[in-house]
PDB file of N, CA and C in Angstrom:
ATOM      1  N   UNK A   1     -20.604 229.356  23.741  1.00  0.00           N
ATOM      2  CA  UNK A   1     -21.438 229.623  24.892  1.00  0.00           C
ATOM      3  C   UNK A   1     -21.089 231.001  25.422  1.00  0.00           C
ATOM      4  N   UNK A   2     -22.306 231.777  26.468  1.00  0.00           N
ATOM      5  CA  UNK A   2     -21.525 232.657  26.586  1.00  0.00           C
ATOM      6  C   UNK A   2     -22.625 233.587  27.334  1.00  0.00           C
ATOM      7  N   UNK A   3     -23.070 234.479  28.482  1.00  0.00           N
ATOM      8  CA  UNK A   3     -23.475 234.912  29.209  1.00  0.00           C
ATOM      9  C   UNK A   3     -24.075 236.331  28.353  1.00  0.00           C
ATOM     10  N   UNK A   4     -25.298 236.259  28.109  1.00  0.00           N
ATOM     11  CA  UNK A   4     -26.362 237.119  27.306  1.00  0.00           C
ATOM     12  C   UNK A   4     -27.008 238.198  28.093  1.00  0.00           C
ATOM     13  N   UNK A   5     -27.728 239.500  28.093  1.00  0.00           N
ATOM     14  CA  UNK A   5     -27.959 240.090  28.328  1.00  0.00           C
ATOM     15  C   UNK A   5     -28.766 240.795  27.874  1.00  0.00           C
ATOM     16  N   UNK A   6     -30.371 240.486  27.863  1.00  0.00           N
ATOM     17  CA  UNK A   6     -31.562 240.541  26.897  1.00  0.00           C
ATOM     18  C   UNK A   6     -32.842 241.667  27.563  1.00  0.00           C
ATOM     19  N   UNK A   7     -32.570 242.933  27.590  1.00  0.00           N
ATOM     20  CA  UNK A   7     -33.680 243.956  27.824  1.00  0.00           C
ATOM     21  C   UNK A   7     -34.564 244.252  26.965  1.00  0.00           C
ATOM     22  N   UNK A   8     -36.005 244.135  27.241  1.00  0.00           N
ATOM     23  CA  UNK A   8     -37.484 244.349  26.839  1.00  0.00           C
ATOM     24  C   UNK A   8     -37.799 245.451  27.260  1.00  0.00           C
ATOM     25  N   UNK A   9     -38.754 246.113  26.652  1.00  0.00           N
ATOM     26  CA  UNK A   9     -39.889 246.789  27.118  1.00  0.00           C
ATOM     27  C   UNK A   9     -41.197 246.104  27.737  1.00  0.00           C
ATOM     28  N   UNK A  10     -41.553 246.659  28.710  1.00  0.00           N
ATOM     29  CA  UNK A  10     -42.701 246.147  30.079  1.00  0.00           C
ATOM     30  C   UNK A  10     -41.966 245.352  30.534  1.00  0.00           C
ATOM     31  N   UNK A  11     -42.890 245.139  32.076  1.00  0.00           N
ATOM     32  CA  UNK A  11     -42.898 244.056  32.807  1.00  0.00           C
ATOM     33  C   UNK A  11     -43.809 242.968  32.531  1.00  0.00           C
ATOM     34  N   UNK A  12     -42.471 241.753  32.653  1.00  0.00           N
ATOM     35  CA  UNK A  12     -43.174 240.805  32.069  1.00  0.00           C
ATOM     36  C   UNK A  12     -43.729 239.832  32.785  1.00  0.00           C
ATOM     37  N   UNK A  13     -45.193 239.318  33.008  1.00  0.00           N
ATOM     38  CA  UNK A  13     -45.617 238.625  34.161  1.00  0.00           C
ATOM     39  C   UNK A  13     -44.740 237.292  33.888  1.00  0.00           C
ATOM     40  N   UNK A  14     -44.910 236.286  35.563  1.00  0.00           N
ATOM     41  CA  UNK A  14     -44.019 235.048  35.668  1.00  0.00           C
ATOM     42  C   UNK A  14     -44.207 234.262  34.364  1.00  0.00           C
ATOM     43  N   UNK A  15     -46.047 234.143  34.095  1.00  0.00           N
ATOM     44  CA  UNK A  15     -46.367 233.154  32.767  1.00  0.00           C
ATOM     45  C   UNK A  15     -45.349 233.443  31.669  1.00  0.00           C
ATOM     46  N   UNK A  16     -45.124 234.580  31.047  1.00  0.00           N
ATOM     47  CA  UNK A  16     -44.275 234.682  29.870  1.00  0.00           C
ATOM     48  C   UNK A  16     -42.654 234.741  30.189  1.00  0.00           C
ATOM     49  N   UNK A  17     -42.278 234.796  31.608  1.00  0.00           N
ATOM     50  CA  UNK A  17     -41.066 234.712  31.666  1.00  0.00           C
ATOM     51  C   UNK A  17     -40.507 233.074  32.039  1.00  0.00           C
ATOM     52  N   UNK A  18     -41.507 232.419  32.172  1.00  0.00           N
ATOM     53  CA  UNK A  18     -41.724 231.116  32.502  1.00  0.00           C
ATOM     54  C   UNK A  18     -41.003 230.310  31.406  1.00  0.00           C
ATOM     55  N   UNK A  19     -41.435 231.180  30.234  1.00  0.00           N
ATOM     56  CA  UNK A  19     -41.241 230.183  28.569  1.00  0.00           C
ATOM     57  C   UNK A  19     -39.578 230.386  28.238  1.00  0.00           C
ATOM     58  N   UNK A  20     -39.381 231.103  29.687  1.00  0.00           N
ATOM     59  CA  UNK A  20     -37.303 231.227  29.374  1.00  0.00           C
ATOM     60  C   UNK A  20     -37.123 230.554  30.680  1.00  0.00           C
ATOM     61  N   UNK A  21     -37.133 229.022  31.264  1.00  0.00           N
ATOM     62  CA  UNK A  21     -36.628 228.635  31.918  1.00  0.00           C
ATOM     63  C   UNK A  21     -34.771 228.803  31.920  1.00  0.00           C
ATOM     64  N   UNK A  22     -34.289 228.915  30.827  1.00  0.00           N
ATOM     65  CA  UNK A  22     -32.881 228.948  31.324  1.00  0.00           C
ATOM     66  C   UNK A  22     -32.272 230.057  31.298  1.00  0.00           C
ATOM     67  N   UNK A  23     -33.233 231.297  31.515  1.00  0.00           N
ATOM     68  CA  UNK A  23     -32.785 232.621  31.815  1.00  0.00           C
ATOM     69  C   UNK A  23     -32.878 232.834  33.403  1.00  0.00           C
ATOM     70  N   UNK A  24     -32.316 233.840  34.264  1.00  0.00           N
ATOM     71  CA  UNK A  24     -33.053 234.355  34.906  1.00  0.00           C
ATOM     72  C   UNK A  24     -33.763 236.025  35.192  1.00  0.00           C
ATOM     73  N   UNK A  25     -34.142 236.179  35.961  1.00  0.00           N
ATOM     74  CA  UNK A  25     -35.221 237.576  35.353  1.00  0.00           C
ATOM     75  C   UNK A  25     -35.332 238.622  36.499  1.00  0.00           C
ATOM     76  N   UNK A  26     -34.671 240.079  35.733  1.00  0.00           N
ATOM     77  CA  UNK A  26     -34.676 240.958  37.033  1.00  0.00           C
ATOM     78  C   UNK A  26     -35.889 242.108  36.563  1.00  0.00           C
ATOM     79  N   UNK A  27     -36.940 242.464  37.340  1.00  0.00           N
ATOM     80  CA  UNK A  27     -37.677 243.004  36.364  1.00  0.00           C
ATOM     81  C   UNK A  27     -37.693 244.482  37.050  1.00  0.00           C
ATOM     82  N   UNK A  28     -37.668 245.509  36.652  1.00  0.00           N
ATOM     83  CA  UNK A  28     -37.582 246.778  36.461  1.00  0.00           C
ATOM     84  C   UNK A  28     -38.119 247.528  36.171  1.00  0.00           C
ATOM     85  N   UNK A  29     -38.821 249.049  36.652  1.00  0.00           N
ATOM     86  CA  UNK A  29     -39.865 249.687  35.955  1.00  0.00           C
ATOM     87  C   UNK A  29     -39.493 250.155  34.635  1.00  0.00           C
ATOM     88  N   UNK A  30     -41.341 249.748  33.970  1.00  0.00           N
ATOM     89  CA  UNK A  30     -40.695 249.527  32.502  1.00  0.00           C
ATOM     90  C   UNK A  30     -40.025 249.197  31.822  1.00  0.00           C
ATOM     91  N   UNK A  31     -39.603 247.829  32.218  1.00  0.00           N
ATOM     92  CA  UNK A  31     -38.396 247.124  31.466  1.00  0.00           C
ATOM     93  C   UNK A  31     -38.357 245.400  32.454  1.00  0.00           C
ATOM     94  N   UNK A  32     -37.679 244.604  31.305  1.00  0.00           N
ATOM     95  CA  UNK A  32     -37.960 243.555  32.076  1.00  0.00           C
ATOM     96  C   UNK A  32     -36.589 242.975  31.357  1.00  0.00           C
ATOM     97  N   UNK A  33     -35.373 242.625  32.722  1.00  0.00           N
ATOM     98  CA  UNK A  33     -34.077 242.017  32.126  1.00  0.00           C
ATOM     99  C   UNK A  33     -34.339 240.473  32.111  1.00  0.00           C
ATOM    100  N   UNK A  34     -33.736 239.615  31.080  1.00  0.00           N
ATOM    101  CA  UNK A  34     -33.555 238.129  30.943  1.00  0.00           C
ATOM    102  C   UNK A  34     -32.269 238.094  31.091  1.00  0.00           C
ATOM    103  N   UNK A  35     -31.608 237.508  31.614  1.00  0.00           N
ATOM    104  CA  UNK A  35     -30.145 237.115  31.466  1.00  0.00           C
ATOM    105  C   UNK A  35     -29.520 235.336  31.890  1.00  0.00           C
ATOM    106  N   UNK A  36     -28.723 235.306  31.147  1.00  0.00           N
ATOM    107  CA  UNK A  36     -27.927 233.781  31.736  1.00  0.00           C
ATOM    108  C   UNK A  36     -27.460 233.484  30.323  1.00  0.00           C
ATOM    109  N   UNK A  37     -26.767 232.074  30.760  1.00  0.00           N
ATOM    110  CA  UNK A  37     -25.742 231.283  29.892  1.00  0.00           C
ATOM    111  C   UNK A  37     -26.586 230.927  28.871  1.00  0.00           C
ATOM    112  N   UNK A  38     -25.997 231.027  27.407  1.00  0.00           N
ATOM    113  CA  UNK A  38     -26.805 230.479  26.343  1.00  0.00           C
ATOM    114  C   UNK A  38     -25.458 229.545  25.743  1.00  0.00           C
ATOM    115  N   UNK A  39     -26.162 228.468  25.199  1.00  0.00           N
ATOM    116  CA  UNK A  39     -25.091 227.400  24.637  1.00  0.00           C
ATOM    117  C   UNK A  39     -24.962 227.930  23.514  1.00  0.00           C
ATOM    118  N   UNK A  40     -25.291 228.174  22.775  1.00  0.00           N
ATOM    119  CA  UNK A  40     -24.811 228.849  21.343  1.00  0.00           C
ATOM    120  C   UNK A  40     -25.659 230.072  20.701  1.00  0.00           C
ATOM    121  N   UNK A  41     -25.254 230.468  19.548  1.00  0.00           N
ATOM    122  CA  UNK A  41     -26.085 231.883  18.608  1.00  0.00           C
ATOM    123  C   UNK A  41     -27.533 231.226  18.712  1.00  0.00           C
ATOM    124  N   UNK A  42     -28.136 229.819  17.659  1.00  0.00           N
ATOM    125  CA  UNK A  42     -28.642 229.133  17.941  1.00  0.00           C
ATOM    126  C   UNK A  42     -29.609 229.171  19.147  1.00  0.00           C
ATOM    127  N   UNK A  43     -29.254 229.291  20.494  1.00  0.00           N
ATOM    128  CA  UNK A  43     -30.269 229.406  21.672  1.00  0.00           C
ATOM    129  C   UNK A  43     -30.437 230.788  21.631  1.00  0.00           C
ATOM    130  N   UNK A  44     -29.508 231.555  21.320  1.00  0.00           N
ATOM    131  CA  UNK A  44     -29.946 233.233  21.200  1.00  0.00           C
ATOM    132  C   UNK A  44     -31.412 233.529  19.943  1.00  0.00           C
ATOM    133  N   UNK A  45     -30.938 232.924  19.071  1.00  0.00           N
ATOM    134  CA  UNK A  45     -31.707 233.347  17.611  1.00  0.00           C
ATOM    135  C   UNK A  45     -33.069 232.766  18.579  1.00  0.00           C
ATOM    136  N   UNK A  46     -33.594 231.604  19.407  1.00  0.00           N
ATOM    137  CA  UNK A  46     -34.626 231.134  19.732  1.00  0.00           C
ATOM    138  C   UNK A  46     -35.263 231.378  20.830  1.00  0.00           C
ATOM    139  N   UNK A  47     -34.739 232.739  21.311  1.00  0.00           N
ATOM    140  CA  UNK A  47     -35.184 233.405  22.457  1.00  0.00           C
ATOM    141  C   UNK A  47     -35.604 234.520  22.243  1.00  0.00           C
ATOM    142  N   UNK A  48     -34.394 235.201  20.988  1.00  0.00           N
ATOM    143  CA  UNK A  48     -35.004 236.353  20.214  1.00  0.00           C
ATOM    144  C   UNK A  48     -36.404 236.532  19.748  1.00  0.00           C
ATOM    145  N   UNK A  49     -36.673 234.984  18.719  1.00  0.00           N
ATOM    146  CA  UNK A  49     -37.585 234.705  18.192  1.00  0.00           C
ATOM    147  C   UNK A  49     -38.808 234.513  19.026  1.00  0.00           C
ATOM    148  N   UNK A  50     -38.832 233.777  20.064  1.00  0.00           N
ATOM    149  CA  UNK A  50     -39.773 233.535  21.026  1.00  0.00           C
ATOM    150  C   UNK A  50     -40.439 234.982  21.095  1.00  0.00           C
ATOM    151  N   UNK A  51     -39.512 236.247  21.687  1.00  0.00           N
ATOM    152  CA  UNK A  51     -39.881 237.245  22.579  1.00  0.00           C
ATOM    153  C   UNK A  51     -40.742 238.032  21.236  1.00  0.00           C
ATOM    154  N   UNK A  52     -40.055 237.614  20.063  1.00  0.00           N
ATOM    155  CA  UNK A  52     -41.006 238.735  18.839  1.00  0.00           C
ATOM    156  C   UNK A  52     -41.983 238.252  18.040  1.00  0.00           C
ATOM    157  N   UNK A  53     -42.310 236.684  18.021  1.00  0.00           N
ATOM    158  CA  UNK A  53     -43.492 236.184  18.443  1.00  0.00           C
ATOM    159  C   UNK A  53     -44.823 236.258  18.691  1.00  0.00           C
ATOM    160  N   UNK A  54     -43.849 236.760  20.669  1.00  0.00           N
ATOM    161  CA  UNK A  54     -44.916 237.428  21.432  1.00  0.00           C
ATOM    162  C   UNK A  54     -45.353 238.636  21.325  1.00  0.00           C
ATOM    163  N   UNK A  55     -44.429 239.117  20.302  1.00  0.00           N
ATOM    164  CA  UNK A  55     -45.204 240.940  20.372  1.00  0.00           C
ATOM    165  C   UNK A  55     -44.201 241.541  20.999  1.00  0.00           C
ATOM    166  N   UNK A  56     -43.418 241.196  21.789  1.00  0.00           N
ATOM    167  CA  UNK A  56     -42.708 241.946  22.790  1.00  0.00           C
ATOM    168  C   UNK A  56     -41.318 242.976  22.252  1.00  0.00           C
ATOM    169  N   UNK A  57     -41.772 244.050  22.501  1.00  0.00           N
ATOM    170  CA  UNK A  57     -39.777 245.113  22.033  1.00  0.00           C
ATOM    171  C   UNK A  57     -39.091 244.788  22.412  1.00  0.00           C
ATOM    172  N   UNK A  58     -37.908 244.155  21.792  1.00  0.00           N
ATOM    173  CA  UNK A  58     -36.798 244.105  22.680  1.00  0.00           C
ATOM    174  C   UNK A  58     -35.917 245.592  22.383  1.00  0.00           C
ATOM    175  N   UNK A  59     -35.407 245.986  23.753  1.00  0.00           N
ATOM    176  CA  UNK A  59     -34.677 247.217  23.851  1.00  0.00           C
ATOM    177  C   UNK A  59     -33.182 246.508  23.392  1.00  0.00           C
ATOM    178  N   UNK A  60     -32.534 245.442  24.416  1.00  0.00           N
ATOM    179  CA  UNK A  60     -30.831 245.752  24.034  1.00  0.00           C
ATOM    180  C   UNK A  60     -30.740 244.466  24.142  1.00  0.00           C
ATOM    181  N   UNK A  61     -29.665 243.587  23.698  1.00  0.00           N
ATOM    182  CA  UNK A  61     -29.005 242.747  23.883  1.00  0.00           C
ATOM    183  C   UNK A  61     -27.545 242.506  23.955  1.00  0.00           C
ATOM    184  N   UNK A  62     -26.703 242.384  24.829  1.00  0.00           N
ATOM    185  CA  UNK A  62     -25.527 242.576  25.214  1.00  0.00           C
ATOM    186  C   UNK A  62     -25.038 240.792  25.240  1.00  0.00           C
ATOM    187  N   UNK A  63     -23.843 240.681  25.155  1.00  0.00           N
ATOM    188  CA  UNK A  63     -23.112 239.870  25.386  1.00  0.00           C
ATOM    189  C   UNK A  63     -21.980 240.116  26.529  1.00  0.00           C
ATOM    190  N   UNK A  64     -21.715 239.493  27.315  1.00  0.00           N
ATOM    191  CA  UNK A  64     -21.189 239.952  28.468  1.00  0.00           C
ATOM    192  C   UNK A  64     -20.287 239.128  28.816  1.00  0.00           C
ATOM    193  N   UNK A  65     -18.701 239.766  28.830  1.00  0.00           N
ATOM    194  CA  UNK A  65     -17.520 238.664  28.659  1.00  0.00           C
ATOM    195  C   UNK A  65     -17.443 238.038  30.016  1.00  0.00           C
ATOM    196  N   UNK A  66     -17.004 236.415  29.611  1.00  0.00           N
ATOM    197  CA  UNK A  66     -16.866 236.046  31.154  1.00  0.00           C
ATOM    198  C   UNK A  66     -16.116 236.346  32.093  1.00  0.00           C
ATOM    199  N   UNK A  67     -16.215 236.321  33.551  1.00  0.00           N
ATOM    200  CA  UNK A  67     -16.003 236.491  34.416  1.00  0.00           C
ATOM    201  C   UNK A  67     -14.162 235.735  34.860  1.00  0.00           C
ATOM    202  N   UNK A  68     -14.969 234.085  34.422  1.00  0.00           N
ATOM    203  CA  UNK A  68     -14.159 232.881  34.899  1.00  0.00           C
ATOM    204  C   UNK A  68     -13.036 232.716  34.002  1.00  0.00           C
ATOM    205  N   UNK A  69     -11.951 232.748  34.457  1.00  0.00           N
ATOM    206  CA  UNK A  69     -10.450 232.414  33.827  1.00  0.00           C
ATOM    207  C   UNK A  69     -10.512 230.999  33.236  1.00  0.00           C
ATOM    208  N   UNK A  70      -9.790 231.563  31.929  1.00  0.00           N
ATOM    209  CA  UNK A  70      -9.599 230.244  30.347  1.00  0.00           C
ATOM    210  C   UNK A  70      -9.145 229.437  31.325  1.00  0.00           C
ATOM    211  N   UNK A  71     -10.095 227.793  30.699  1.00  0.00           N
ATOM    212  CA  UNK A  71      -9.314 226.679  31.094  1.00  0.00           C
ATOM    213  C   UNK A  71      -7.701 226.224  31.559  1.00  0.00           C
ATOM    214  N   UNK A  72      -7.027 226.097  32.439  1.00  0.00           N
ATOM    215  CA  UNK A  72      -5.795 225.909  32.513  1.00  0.00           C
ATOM    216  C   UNK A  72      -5.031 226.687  33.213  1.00  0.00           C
ATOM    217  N   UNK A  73      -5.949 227.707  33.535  1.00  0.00           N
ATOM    218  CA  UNK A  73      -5.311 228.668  34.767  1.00  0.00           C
ATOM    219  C   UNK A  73      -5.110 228.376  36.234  1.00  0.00           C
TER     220      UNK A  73
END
């Protein structure tokens, strides 16, 4: 699992950002960020896929180390 970081080209209206309920969405001129927790590569590969699909560029995708201290701390 692990906190994703998924930039497009355009802004993307609510309808198509809708189809990523478990993202959330900061949108930006000319550019439209998805971000949040993905349970595995697996939910990545199917978000990827979704967005190219749709036609849509994706600019970057980042992985973004967590925040929250390893279990047991």
């Amino acid at each position: 699992m692990g906190h994703y970081v998924i930039r497009v080209e355009g802004t993307l209206s609510r309808d198509l950002t809708a189809a990523f309920p478990s993202l959330s969405v900061d949108r930006e001129p000319a550019q439209t960020v998805l971000h949040g927790q993905l349970a595995d590569q697996a939910a990545l590969a199917g978000i990827l896929n979704h967005l190219d699909m749709l036609g849509i560029n994706i600019v970057e995708v980042l992985q973004v180390p967590s925040t929250r201290p390893p279990n047991g701390s």
